[in-house]
C-alpha atoms as a PDB file:
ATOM      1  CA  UNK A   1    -131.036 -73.169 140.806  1.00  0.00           C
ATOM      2  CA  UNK A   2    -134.255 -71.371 139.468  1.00  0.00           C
ATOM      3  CA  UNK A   3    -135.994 -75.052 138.140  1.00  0.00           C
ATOM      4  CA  UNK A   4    -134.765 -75.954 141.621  1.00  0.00           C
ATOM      5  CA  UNK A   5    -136.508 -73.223 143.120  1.00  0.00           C
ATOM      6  CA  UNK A   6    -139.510 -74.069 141.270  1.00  0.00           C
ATOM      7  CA  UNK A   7    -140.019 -77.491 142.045  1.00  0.00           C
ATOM      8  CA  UNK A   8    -139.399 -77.079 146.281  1.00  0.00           C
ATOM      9  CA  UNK A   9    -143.123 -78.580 147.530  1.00  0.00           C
ATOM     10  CA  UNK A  10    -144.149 -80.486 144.354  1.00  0.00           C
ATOM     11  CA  UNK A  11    -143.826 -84.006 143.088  1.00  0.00           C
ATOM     12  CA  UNK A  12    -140.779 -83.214 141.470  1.00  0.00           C
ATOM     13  CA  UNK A  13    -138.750 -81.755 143.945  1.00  0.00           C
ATOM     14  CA  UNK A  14    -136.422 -84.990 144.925  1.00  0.00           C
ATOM     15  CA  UNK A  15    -135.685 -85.316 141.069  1.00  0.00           C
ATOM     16  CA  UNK A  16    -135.286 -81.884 140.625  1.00  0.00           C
ATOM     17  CA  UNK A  17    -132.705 -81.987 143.570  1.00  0.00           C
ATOM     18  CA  UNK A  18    -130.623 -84.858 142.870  1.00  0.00           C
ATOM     19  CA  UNK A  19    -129.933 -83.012 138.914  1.00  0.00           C
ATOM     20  CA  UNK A  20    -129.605 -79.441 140.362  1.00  0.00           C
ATOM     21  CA  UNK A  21    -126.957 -81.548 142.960  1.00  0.00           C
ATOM     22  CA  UNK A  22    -125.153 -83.534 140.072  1.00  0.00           C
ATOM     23  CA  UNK A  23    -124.843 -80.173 138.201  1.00  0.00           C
ATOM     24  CA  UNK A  24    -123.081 -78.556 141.235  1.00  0.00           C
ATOM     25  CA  UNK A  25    -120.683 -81.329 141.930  1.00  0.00           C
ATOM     26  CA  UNK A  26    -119.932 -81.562 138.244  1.00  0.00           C
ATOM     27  CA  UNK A  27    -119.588 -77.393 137.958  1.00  0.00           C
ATOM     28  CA  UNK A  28    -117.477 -76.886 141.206  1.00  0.00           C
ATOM     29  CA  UNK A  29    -113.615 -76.877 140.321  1.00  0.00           C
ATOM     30  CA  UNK A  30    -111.281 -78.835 142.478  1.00  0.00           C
ATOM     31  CA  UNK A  31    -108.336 -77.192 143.782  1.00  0.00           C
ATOM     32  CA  UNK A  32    -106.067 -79.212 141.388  1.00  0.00           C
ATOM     33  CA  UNK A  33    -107.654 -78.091 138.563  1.00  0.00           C
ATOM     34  CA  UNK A  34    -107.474 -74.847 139.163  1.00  0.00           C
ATOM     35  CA  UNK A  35    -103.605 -75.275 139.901  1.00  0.00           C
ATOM     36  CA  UNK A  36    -103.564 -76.988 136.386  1.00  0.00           C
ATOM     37  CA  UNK A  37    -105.775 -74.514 134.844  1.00  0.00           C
ATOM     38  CA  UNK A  38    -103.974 -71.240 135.960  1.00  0.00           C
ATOM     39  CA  UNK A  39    -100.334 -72.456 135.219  1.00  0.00           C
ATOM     40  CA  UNK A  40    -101.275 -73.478 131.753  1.00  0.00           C
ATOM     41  CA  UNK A  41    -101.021 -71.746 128.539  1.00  0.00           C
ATOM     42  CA  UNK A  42    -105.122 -71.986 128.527  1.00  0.00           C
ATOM     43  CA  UNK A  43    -104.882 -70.375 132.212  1.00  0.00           C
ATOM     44  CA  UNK A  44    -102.548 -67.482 130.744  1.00  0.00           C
ATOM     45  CA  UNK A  45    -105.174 -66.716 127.765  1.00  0.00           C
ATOM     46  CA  UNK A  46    -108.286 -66.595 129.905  1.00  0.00           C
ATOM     47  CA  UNK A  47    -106.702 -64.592 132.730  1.00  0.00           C
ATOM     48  CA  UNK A  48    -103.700 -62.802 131.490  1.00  0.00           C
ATOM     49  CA  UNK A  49     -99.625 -63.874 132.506  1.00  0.00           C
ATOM     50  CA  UNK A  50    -100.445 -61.582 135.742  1.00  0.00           C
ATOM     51  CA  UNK A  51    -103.855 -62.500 137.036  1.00  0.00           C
ATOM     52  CA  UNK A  52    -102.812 -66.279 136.427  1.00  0.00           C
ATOM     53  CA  UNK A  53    -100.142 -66.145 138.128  1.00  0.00           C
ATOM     54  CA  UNK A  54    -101.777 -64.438 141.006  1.00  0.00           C
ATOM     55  CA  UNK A  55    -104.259 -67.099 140.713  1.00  0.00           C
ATOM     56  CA  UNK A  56    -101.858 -69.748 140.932  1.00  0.00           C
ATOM     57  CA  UNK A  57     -99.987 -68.462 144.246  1.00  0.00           C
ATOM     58  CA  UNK A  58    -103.844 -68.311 145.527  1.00  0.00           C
ATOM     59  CA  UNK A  59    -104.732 -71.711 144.245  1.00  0.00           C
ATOM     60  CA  UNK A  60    -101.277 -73.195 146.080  1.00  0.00           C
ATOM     61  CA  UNK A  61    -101.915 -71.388 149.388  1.00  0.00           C
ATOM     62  CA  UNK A  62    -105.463 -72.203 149.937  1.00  0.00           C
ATOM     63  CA  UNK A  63    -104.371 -76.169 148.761  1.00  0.00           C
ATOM     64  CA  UNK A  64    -101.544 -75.758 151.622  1.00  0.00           C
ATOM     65  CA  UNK A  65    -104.230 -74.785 153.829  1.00  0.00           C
ATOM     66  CA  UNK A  66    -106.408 -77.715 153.278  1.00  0.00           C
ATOM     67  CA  UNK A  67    -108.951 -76.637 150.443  1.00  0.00           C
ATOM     68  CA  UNK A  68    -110.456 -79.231 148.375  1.00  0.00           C
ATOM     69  CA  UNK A  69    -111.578 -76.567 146.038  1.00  0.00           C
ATOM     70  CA  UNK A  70    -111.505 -73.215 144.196  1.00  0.00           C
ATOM     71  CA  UNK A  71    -112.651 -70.183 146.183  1.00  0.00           C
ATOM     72  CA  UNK A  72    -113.937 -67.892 143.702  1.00  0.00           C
ATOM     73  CA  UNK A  73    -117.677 -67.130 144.779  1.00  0.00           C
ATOM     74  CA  UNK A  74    -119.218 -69.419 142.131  1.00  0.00           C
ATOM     75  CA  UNK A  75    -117.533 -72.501 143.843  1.00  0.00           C
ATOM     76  CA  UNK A  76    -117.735 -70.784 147.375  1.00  0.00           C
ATOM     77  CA  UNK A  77    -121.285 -71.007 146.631  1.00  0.00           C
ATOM     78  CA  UNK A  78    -121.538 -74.397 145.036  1.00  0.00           C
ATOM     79  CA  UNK A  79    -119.646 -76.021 148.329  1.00  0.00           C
ATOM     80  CA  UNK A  80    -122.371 -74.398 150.735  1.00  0.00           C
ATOM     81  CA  UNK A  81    -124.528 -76.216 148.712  1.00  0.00           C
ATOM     82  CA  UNK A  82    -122.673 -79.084 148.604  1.00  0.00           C
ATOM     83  CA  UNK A  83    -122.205 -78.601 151.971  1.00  0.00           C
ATOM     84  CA  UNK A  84    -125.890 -79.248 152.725  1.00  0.00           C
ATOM     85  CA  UNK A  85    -126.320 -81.866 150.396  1.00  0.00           C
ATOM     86  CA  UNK A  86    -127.417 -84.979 152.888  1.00  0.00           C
ATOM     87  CA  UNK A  87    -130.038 -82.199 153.964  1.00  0.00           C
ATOM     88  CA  UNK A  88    -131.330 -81.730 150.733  1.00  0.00           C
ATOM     89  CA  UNK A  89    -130.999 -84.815 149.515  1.00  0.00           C
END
């Protein structure tokens, strides 16, 4: 985001955008893998038993509710983004 930041009004900006755009669409975790993620053995090491299974009932609800991806406020913020993408593309 900061090189992104930099580059706004130069020469560089589209190329600058279309990486800082290809980074958030690679870094933004889709709803499935988070599903996978928390009810795995990796899932249960990185969060503990109880915070991945808390994450898994949250991952399952917000899939049954239509989400296409996580909702922590990493992703949250890389879908806004996303989200705008055609304008900043």
């Amino acid at each position: 985001a900061e090189k992104w930041l930099a580059a706004v009004g130069t020469a560089k900006e589209a190329e600058v955008t279309k990486a800082y755009i290809a980074e958030l669409e690679a870094d933004i975790m889709p709803i499935d893998g988070l599903i996978g993620f928390a009810g795995s053995e990796a899932g249960v090491g990185v969060f503990g038993a109880e915070l991945a299974k808390n994450i898994l009932a949250h991952a399952k609800e917000i899939k049954a509710a239509g989400a296409a991806y996580c909702d922590c406020p990493a992703c949250a913020a890389c879908k806004a983004i996303l989200d705008k993408k055609a304008e900043l593309l």
